[in-house]
Protein backbone atom coordinates (compact mmCIF):
# COMPACT_ATOMS: atom_id res chain seq x y z
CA UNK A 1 43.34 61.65 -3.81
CA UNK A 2 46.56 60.78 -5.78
CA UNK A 3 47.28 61.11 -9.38
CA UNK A 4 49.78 58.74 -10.62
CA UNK A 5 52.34 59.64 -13.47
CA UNK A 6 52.06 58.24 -17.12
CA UNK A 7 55.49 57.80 -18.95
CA UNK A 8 55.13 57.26 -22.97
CA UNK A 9 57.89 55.79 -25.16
CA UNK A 10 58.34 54.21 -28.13
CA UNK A 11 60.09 50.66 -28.22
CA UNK A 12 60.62 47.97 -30.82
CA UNK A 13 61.72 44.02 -30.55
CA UNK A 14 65.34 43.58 -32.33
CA UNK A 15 65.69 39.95 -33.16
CA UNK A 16 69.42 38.88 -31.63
CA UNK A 17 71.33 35.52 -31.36
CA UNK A 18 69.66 32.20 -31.24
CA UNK A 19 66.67 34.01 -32.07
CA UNK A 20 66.29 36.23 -28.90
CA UNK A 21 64.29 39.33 -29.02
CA UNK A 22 65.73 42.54 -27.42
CA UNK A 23 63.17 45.67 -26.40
CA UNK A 24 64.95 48.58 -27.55
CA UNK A 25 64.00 52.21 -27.10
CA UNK A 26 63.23 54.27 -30.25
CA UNK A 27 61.25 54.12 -33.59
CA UNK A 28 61.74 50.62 -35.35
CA UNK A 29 64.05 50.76 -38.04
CA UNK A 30 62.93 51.31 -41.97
CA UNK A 31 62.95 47.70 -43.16
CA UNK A 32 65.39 47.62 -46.42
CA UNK A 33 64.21 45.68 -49.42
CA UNK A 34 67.08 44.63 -51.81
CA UNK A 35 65.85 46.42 -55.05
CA UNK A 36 65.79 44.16 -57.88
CA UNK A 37 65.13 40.83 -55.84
CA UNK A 38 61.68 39.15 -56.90
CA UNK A 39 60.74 36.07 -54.78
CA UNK A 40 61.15 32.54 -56.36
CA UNK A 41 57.41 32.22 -56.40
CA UNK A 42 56.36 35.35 -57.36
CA UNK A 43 58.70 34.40 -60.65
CA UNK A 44 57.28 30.70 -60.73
CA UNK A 45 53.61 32.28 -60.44
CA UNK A 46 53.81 34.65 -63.39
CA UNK A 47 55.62 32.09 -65.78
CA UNK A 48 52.24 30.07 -65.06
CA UNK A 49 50.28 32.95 -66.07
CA UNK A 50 52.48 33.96 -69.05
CA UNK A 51 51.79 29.92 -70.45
CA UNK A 52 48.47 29.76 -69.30
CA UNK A 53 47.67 33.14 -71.75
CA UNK A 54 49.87 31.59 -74.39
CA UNK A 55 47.65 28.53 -74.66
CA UNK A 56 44.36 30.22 -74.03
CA UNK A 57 45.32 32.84 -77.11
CA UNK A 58 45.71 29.82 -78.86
CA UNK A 59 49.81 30.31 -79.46
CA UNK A 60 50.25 26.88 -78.40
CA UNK A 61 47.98 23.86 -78.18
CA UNK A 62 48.32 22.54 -74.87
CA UNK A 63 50.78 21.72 -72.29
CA UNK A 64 52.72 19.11 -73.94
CA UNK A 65 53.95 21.87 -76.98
CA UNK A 66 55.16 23.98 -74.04
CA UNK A 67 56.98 21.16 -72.75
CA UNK A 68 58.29 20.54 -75.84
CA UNK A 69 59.45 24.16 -76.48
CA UNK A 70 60.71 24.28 -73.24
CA UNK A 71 63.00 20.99 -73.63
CA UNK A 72 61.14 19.82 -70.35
CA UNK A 73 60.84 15.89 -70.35
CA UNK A 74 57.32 14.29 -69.45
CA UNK A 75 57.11 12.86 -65.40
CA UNK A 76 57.64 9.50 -65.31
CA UNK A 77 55.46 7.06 -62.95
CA UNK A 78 57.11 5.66 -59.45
């Protein structure tokens, strides 16, 4: 009876041109964040929040005062 041979390595996809992927051998590499960078929507998202406790703590009225405040003109219909 034959054994066979079992070969470990550690490979990763690298994304190339024209959105190829490459297998390379090796650990992946350590993804880099750019520090300081916050997602539009992540911004977008807590703005809502920060108005939404303004209004419920009673700061403002409603909607149309933080329009106002905010110099934002009301949608008009198509």
């Amino acid at each position: 009876m034959s054994q066979g041979i079992k070969f470990q390595t550690k490979v990763h996809f690298r994304c190339g041109r024209n959105g190829r992927k490459h297998l390379e051998a090796g650990d992946a590499p350590v993804a880099s964040v750019e520090p300081g960078r916050v997602p539009r929507i992540s911004r977008l998202m807590a703005l809502a929040i920060r108005f939404d406790g303004l209004i419920r703590d009673g700061v403002v009225t409603d909607q149309a005062e933080l329009a106002r405040l905010g110099h934002v003109t009301r949608a008009s219909p198509e």
